[in-house]
Protein backbone atom coordinates (compact mmCIF):
# COMPACT_ATOMS: atom_id res chain seq x y z
CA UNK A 1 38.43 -16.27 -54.72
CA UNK A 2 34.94 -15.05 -54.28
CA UNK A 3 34.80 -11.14 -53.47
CA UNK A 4 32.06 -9.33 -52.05
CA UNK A 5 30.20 -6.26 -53.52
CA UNK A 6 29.43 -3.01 -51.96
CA UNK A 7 25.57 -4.52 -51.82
CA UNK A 8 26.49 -7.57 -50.24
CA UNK A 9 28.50 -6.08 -47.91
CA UNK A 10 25.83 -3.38 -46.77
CA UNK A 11 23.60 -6.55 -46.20
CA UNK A 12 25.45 -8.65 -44.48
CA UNK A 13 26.49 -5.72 -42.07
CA UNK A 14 22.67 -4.88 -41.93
CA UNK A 15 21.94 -8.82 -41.26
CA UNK A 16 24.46 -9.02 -38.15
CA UNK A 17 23.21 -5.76 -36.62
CA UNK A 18 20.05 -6.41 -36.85
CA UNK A 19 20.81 -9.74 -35.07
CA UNK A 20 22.85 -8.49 -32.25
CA UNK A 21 19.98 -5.79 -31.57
CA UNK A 22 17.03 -8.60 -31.62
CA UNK A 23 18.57 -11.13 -29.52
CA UNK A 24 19.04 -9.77 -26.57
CA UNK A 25 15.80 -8.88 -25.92
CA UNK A 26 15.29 -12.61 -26.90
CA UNK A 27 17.79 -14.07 -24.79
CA UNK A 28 16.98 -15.54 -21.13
CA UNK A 29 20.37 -16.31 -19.17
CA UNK A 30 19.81 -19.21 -17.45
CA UNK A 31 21.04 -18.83 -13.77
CA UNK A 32 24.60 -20.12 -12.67
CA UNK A 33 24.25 -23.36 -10.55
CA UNK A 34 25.64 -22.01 -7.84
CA UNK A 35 23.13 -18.69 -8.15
CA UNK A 36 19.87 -21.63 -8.51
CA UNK A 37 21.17 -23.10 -5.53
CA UNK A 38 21.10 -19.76 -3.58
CA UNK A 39 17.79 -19.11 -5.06
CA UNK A 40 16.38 -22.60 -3.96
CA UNK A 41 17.92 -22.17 -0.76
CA UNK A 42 16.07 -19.00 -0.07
CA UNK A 43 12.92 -20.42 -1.49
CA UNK A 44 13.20 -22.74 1.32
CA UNK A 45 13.27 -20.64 4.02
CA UNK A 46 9.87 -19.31 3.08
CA UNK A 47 6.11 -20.44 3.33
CA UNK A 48 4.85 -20.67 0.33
CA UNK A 49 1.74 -18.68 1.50
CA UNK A 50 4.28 -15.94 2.17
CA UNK A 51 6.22 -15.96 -1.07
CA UNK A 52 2.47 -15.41 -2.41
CA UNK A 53 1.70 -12.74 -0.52
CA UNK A 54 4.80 -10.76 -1.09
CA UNK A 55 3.88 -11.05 -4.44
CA UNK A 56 0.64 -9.95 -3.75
CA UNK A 57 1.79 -7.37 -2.37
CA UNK A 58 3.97 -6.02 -4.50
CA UNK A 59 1.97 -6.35 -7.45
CA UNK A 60 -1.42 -4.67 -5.47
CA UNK A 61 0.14 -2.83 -2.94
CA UNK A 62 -1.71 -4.48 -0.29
CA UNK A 63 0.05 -4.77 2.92
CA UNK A 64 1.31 -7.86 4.71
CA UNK A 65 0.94 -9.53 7.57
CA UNK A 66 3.10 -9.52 10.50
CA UNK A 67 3.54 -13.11 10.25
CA UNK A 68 5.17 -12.99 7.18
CA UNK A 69 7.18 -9.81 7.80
CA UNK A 70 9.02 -11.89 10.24
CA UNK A 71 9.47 -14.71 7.75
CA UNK A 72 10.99 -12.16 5.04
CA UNK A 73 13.36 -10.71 7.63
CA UNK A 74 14.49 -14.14 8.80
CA UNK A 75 15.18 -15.24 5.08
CA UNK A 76 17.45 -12.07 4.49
CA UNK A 77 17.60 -8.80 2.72
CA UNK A 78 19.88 -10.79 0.30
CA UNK A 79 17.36 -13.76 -0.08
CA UNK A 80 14.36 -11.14 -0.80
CA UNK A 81 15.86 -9.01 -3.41
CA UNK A 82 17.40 -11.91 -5.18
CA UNK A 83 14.10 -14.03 -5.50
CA UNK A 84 12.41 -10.25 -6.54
CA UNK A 85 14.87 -9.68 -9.40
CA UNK A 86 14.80 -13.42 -10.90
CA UNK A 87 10.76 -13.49 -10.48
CA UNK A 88 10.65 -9.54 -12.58
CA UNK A 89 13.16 -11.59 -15.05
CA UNK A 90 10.83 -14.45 -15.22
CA UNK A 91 7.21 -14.64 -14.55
CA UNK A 92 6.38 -11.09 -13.28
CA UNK A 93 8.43 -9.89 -16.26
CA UNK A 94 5.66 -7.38 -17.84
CA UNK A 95 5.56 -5.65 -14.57
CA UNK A 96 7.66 -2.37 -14.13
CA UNK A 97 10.94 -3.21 -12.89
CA UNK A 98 11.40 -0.13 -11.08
CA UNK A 99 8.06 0.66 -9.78
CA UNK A 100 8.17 -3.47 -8.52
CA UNK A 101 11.73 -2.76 -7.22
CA UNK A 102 11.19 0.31 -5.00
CA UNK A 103 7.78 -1.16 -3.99
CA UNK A 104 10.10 -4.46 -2.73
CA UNK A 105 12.30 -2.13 -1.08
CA UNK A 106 9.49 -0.46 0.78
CA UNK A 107 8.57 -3.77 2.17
CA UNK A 108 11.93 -4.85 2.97
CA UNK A 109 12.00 -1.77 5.22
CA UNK A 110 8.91 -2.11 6.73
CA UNK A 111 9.48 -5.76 7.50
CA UNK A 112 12.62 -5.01 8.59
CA UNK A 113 11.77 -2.19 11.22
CA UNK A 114 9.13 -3.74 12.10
CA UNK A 115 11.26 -6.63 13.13
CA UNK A 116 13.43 -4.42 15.23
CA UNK A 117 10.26 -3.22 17.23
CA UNK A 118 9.49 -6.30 18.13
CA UNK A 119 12.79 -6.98 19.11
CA UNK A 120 12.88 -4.15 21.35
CA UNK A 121 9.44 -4.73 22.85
CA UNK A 122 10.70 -8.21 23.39
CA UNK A 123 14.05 -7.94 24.83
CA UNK A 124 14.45 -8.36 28.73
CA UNK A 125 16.65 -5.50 28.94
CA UNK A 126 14.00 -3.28 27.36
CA UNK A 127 13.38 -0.09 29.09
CA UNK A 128 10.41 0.19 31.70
């Protein structure tokens, strides 16, 4: 029976730490079927114009256009932040997750109140 000495050991141990450390940084999950279909579902509910200028937007800090504020608060809170998170683990990956995060959230909000306004300003039982 083969035994191993206190050098082989030490590099083999090196060898699988090294590995575990490397590869997850190498590693892209690939989403769950039922998470693409979500994720293709939501995609659908929004112009492709849009989807751009959310990007855009987050990326430049420009601002968006009422148009598709309401488009982004029709597809969901749920829909947004998913499609943010998967395009920051994909092709907007060298941006800063966090800054690109809180920057998302800040136009989630905006959308979002500014779809309430409208709402209100809209509704037949508004106030006079």
């Amino acid at each position: 029976m083969a035994r191993f000495t206190g050098y082989q050991t030490s590099t083999i141990l090196i060898f699988v730490i090294a590995t575990m450390m490397i590869l997850p940084g190498l590693a892209t999950l690939a989403p769950s079927p039922s998470n693409f279909k979500f994720l293709e579902e939501c995609k659908s509910r929004l112009q492709a114009e849009c989807g751009k200028e959310i990007v855009v937007t987050i990326i430049k800090g420009w601002s968006i256009s009422d148009s598709c504020c309401m488009e982004l608060v029709l597809m969901g809170q749920s829909c947004h932040f998913a499609l943010v998170n998967n395009a920051l683990s994909g092709p907007l990956s060298k941006l800063n997750k966090s800054d690109s995060l809180t920057k998302s959230a800040e136009i989630w909000n905006q959308c979002f109140e500014f779809s309430q306004f409208l709402s209100r300003a809209t509704s037949p039982f508004s106030e006079e």
